[in-house]
Protein backbone atom coordinates (compact mmCIF):
# COMPACT_ATOMS: atom_id res chain seq x y z
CA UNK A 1 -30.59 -28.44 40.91
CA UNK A 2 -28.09 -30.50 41.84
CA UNK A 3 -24.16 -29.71 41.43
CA UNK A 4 -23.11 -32.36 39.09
CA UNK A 5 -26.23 -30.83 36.60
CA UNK A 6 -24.84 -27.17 37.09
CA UNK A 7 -21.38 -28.62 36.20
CA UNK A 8 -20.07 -25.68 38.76
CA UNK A 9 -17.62 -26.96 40.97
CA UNK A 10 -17.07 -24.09 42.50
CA UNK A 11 -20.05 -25.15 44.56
CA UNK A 12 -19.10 -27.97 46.59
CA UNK A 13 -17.54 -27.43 50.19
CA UNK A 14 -14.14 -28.22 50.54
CA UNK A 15 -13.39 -26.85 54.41
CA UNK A 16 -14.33 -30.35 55.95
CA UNK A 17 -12.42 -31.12 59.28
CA UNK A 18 -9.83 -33.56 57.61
CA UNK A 19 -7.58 -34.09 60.40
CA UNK A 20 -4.09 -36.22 58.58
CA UNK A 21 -2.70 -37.94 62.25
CA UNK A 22 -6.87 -38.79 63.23
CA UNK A 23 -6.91 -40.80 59.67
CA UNK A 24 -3.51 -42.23 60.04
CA UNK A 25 -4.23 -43.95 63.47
CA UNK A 26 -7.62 -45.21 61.88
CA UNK A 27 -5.24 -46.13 58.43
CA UNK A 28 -2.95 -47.80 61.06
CA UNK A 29 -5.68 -50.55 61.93
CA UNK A 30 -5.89 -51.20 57.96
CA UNK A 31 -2.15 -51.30 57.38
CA UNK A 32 -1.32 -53.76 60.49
CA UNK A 33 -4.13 -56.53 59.01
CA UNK A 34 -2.09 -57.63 56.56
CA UNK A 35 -3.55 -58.79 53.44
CA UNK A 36 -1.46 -59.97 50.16
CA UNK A 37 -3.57 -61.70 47.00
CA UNK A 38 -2.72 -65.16 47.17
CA UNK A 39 -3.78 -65.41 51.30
CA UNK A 40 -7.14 -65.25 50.54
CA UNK A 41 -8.09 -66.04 54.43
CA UNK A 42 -5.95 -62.91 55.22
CA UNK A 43 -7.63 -60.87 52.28
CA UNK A 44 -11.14 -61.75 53.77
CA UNK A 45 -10.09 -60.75 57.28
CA UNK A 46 -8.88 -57.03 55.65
CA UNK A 47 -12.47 -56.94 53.69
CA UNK A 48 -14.70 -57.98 57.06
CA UNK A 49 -12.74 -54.88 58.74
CA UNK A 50 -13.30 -52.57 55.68
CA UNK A 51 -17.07 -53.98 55.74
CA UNK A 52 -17.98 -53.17 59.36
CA UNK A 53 -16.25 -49.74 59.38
CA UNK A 54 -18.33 -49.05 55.95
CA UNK A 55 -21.41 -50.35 57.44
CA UNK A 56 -21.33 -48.19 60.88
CA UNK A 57 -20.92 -45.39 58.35
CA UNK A 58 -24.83 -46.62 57.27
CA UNK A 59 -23.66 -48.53 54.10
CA UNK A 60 -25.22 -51.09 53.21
CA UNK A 61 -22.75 -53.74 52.98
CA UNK A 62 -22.70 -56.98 50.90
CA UNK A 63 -20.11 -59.80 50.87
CA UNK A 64 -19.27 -61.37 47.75
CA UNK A 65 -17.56 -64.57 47.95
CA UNK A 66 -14.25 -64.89 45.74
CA UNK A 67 -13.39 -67.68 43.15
CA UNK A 68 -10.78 -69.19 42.02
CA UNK A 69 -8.83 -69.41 45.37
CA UNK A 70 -9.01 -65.59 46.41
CA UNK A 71 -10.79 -63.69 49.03
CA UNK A 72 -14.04 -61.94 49.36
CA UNK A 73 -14.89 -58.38 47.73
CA UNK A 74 -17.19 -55.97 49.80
CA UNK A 75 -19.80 -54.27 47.89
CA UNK A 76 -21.35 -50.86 49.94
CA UNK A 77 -24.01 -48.69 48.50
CA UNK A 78 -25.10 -45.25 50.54
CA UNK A 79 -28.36 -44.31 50.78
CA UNK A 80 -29.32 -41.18 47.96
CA UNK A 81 -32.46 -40.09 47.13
CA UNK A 82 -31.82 -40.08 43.44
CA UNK A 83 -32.03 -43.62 41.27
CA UNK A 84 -30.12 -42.20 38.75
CA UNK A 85 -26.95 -43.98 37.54
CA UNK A 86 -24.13 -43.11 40.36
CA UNK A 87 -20.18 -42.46 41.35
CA UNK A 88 -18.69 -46.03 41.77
CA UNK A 89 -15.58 -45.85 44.30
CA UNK A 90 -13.01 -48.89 43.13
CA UNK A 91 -10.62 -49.59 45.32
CA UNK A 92 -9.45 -53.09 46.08
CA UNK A 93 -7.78 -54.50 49.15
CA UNK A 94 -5.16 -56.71 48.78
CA UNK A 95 -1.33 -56.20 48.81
CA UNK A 96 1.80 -57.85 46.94
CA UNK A 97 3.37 -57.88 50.90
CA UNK A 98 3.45 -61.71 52.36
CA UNK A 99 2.28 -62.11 56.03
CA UNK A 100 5.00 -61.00 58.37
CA UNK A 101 5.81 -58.47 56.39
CA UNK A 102 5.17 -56.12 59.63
CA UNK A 103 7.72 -58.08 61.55
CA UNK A 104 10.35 -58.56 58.89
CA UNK A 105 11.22 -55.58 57.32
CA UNK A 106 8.41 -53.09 57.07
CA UNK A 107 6.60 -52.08 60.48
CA UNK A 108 4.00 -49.65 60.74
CA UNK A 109 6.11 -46.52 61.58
CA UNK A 110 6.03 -42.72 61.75
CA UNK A 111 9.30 -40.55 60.18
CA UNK A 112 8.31 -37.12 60.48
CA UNK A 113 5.94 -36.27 57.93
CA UNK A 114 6.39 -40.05 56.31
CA UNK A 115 4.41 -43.05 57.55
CA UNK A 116 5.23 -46.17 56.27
CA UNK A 117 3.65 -49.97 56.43
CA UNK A 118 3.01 -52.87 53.72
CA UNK A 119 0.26 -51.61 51.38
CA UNK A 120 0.34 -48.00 52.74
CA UNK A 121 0.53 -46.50 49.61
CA UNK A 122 -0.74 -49.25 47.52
CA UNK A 123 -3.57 -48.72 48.32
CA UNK A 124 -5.02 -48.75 51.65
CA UNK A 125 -4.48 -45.15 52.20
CA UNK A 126 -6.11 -43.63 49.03
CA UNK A 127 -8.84 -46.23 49.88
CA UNK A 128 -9.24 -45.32 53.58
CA UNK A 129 -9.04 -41.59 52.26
CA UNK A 130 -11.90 -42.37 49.45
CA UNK A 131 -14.01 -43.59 52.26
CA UNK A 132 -13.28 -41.00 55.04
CA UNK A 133 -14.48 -38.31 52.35
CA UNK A 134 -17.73 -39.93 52.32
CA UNK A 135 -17.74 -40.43 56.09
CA UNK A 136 -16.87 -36.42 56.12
CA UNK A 137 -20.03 -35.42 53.78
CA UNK A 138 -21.87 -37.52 56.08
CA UNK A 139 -20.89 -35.96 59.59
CA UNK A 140 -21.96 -32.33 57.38
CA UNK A 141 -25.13 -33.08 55.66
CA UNK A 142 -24.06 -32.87 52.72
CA UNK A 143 -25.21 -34.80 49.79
CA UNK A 144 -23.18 -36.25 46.77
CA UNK A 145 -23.85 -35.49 43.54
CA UNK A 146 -25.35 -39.21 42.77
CA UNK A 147 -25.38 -42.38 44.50
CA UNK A 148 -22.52 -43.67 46.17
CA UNK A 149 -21.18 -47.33 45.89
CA UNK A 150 -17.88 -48.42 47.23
CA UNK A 151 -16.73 -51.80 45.50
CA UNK A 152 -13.52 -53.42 47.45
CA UNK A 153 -11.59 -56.47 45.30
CA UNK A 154 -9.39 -59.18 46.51
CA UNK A 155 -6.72 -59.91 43.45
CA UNK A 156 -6.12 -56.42 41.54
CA UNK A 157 -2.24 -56.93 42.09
CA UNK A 158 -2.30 -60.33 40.23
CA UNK A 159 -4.57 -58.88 37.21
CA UNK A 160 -8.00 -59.43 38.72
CA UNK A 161 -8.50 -62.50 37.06
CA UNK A 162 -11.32 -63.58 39.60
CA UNK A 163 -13.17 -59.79 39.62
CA UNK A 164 -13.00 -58.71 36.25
CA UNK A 165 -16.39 -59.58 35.22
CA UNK A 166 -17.89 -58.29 38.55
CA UNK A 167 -16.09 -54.62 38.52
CA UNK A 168 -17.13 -54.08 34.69
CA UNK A 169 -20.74 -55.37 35.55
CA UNK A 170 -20.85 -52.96 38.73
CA UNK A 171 -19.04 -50.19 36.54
CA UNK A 172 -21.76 -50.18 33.84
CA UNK A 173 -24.36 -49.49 36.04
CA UNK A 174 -22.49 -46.33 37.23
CA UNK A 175 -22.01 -42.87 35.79
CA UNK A 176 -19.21 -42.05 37.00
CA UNK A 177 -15.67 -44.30 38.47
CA UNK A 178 -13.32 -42.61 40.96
CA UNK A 179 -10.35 -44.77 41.60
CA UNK A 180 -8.37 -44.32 44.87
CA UNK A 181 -5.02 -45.48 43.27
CA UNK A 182 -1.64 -44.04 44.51
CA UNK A 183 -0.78 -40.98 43.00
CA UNK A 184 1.38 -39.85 40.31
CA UNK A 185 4.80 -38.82 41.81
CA UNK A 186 4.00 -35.38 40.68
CA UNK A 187 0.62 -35.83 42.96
CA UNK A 188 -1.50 -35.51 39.75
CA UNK A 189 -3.71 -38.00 38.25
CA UNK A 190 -4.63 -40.64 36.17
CA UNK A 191 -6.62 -40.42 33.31
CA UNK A 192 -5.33 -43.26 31.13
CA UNK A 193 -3.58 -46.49 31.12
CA UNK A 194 -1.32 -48.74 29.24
CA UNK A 195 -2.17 -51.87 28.24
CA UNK A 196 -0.75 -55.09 29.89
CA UNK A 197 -0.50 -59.20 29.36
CA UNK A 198 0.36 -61.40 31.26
CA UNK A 199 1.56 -65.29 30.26
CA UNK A 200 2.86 -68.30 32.25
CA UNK A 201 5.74 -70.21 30.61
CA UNK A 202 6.65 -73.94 31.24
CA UNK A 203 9.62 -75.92 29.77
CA UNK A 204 9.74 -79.60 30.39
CA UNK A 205 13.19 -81.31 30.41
CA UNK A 206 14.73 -84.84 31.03
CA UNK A 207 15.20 -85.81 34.40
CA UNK A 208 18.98 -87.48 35.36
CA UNK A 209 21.14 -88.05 38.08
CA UNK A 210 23.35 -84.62 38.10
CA UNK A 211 26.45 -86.25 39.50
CA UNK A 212 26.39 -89.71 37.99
CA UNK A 213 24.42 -89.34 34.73
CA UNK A 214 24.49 -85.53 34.41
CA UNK A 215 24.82 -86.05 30.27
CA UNK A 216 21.85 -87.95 29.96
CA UNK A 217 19.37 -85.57 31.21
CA UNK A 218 17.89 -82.34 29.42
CA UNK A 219 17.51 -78.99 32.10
CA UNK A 220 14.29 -77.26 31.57
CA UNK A 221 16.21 -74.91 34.23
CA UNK A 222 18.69 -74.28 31.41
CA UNK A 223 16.37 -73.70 28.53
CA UNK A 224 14.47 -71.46 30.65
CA UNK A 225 17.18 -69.07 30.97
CA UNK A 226 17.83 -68.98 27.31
CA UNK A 227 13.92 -68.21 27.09
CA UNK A 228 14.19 -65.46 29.83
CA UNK A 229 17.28 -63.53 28.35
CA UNK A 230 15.35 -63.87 24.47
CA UNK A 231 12.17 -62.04 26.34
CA UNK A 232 13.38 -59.27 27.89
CA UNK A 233 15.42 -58.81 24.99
CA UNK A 234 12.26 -57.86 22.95
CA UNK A 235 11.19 -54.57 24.92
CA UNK A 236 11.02 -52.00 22.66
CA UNK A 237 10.08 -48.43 23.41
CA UNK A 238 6.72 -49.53 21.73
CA UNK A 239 6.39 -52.35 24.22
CA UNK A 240 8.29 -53.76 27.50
CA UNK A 241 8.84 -57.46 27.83
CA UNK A 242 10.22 -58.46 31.32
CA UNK A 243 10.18 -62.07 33.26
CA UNK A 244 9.00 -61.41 37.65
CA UNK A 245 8.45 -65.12 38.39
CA UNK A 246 10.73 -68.50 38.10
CA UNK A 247 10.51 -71.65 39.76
CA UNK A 248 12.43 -74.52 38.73
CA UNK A 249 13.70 -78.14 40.10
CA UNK A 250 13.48 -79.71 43.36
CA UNK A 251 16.64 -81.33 44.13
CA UNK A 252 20.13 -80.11 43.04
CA UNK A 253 21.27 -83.30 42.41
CA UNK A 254 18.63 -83.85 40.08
CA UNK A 255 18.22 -82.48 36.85
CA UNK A 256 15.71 -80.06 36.43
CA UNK A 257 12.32 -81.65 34.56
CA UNK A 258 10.28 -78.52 35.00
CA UNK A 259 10.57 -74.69 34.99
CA UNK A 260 7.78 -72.36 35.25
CA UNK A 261 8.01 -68.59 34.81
CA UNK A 262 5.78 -65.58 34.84
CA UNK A 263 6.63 -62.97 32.18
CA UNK A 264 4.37 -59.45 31.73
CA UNK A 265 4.08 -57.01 28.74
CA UNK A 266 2.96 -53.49 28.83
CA UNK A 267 2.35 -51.13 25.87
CA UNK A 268 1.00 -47.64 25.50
CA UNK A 269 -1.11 -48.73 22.32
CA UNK A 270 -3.27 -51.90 22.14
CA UNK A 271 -2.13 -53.07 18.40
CA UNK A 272 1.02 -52.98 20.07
CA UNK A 273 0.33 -55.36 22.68
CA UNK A 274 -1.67 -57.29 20.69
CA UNK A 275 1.85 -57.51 18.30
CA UNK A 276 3.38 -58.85 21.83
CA UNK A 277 0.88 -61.49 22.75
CA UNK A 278 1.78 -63.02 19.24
CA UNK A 279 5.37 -63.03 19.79
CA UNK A 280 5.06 -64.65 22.76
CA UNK A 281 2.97 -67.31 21.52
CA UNK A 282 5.22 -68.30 18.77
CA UNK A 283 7.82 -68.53 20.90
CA UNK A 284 9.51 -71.86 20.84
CA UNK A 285 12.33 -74.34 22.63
CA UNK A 286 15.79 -73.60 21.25
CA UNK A 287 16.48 -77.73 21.30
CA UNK A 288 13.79 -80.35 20.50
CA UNK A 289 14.98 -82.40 23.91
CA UNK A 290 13.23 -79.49 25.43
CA UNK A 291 9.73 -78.60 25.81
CA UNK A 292 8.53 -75.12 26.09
CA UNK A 293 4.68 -74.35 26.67
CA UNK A 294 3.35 -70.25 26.87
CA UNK A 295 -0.40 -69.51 28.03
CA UNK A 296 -1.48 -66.08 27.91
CA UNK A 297 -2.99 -65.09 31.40
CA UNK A 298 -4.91 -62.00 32.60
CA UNK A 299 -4.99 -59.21 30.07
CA UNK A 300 -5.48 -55.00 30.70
CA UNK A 301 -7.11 -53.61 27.97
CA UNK A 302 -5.36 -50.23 26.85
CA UNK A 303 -7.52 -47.02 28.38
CA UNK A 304 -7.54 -43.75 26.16
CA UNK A 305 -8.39 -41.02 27.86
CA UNK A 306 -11.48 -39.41 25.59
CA UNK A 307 -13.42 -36.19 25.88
CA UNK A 308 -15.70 -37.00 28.87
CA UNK A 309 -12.50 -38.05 31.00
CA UNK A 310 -10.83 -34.86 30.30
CA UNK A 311 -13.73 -32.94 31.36
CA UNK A 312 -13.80 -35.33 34.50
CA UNK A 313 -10.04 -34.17 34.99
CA UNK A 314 -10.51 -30.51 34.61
CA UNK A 315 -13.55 -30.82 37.10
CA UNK A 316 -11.18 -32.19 39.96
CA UNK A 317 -8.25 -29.68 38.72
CA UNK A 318 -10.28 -26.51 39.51
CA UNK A 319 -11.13 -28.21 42.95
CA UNK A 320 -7.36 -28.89 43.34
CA UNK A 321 -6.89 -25.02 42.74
CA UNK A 322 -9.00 -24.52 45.23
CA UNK A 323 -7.28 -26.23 47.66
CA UNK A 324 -3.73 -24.56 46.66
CA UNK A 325 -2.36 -27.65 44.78
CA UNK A 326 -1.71 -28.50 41.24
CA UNK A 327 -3.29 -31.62 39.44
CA UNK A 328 -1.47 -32.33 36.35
CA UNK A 329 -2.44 -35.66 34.48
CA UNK A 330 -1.46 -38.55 32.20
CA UNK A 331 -1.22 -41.95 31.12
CA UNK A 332 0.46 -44.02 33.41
CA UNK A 333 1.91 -47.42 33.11
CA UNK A 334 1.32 -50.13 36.00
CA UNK A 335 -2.42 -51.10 35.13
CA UNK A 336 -5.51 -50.58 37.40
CA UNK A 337 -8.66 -51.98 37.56
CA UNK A 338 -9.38 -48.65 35.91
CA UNK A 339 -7.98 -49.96 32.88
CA UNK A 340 -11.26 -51.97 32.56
CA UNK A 341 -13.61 -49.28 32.87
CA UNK A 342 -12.17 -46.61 31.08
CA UNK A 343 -11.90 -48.97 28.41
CA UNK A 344 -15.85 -49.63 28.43
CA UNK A 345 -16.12 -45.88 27.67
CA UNK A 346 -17.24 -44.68 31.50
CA UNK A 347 -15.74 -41.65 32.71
CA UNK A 348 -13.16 -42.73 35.05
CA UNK A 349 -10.65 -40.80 36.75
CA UNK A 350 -7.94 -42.86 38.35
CA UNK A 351 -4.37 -42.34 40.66
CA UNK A 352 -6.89 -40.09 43.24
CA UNK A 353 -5.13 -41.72 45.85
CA UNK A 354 -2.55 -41.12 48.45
CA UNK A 355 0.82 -39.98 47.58
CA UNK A 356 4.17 -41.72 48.81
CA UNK A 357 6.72 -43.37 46.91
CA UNK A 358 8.29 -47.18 46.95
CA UNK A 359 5.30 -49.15 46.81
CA UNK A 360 5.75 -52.81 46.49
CA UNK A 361 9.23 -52.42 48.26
CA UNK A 362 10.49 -52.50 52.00
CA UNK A 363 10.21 -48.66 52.22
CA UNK A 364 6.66 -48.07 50.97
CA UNK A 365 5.45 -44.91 52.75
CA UNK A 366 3.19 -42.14 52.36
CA UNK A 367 3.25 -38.45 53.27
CA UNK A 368 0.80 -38.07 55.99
CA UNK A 369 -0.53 -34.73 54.80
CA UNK A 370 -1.88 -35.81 51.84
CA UNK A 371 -4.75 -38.13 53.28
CA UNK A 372 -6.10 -34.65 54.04
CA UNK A 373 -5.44 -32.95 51.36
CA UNK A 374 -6.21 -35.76 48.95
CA UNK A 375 -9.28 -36.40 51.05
CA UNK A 376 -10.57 -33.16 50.71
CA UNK A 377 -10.28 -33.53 46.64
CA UNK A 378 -11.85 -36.71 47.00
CA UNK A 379 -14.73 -35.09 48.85
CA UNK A 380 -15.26 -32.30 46.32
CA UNK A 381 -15.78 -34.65 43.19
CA UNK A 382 -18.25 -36.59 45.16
CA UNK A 383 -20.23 -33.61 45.39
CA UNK A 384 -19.76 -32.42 41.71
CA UNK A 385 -19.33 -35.21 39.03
């Protein structure tokens, strides 16, 4: 009988020869091909070195082109003798780190028992881990639990706009989701997530000369602002309102005729949100010489954690003992493409990753230990859930 049907993870074999500086030199190769969303011709070169290391590991790999401007995803399924309904590993590739990043102001480095590098920790380390665990059950013989398949996306740090439909298709035919995400700062674990919207703003203005005829004209630039401070003042402890993107004018001798902005919500309850996305819809221009347009954009449906994910959670947390570390867990803001899946009702267990701190910021890093450690966790639930 297999380990996932005695539900005894006290089974599975966690003494695998993870070796932490052997992963980070292979990591290294990952971290130094940089790959952020919008560069989708950087994305696919990350995804065709993710692909061939995935197929020498006997995957068999499949390219899916991307849409609407970004890059490839991989697909990978391992051979299993069962056909029942499997583990999906989601992980996605990309990174919120522009080209260049490696040569202006974050280079691949070792500190001690820190290593940092653009999209160390977020997430090319808890997926390089994810799929070194399966390389490691491999090397020993030893089968998972259920079929394996490895799906990588290209846009999870702009809201997966492009992948959505394709990870909750590839989800439903899966028992099972393990997502490699960073880990909690406590190194415990996901197991739910707060809901998130996204909406672009525009205001359109009345272009004039600024020095001559500086009356005349109407600044979108201007009415922007008023519309930025009016957002953020919203948040609430029920729900966060906050702007990340402007762009506005092209000349500063000109006044402005159009400003565009980016503005996010996240709540811990989905009426909540849904409360948000109406507020910002009826927002309007404080003057009528003013335009202002809002479009909602990619939306994160809230994940609950339910009975099944618990159980998924206490599963890894007596492997964790095991191992002589603690796995606490708990809703997390900062959405995943977990978000999507838990909210279809399929197990998912999410922020299995790497841990580090700073992501998204000139002194991402990770602590090198952990892609053993972590890797060794990730192993055991592959052979138990």
């Amino acid at each position: 009988m297999e380990p996932s049907k005695q539900g005894i993870p006290m089974d599975a074999k966690l003494d695998l020869p993870f070796d932490a500086d052997a992963m980070l030199e292979g990591l290294r190769a990952w971290v130094e091909c940089e790959s952020p969303t919008h560069d989708a011709a950087a994305v696919n070169r990350m995804m065709a070195l993710a692909g061939r290391h995935l197929a020498l590991m006997g995957a068999t790999v499949e390219t899916i082109p991307g849409r609407l401007g970004f890059g490839d995803c991989v697909r990978a399924r391992f051979p299993h003798e069962s056909k029942e309904k499997g583990i999906l590993v989601l992980a996605h590739l990309d990174t919120v780190h522009p080209v260049g990043t490696l040569q202006n102001g974050l280079p691949f480095r070792r500190e001690g028992a820190k290593a940092y590098g653009p999209g160390i920790q977020d997430m090319k380390g808890g997926t390089y881990l994810a799929i070194e665990a399966i390389g490691q059950l491999i090397k020993a013989g030893i089968p998972t639990s259920r079929p394996v398949t490895v799906l990588l996306t290209s846009d999870e740090e702009v809201g997966s706009p492009a992948t959505r439909d394709l990870i909750e298709a590839e989800a439903a035919r899966h028992a099972v989701v393990l997502v490699p995400e960073p880990a909690r700062p406590d190194g415990g674990v996901v197991t739910g997530r707060y809901a998130i919207a996204r909406f672009n703003l525009r205001t359109t203005g009345r272009p004039s000369h600024a020095g001559a005829r500086l009356g005349e004209g109407r600044s979108a630039i201007r009415e922007m602002a008023k519309q930025i401070v009016a957002i953020e003042e919203m948040t609430t402890e029920a729900c966060t309102f906050s702007v990340g993107v402007i762009h506005g004018g092209q000349w500063v001798n000109c006044v402005a005729t159009h400003c565009d902005a980016e503005s996010l919500s996240m709540a811990k309850r989905q009426e909540d949100l849904d409360a948000a996305v109406e507020r910002m819809l009826a927002l309007r221009s404080t003057t009528n010489d003013v335009q202002l347009s809002v479009k909602r954009g990619v939306t994160r449906p809230v994940w609950e954690p339910d009975a099944k994910v618990l159980a998924l959670h206490a599963t890894a947390e007596k492997l964790a003992k095991r191992l002589g570390f603690s796995l606490p867990h708990q809703s997390a803001g900062g959405g995943s493409d977990g978000n999507f899946t838990g909210a279809m009702g399929i197990p998912t267990l999410d922020g299995l990753g790497i841990i580090g701190a700073l992501a998204h910021t000139l002194e991402e890093h990770v602590e090198v230990e952990s892609l053993a450690s972590r890797g060794k966790l990730f192993a055991g639930l592959l052979q138990v859930v």
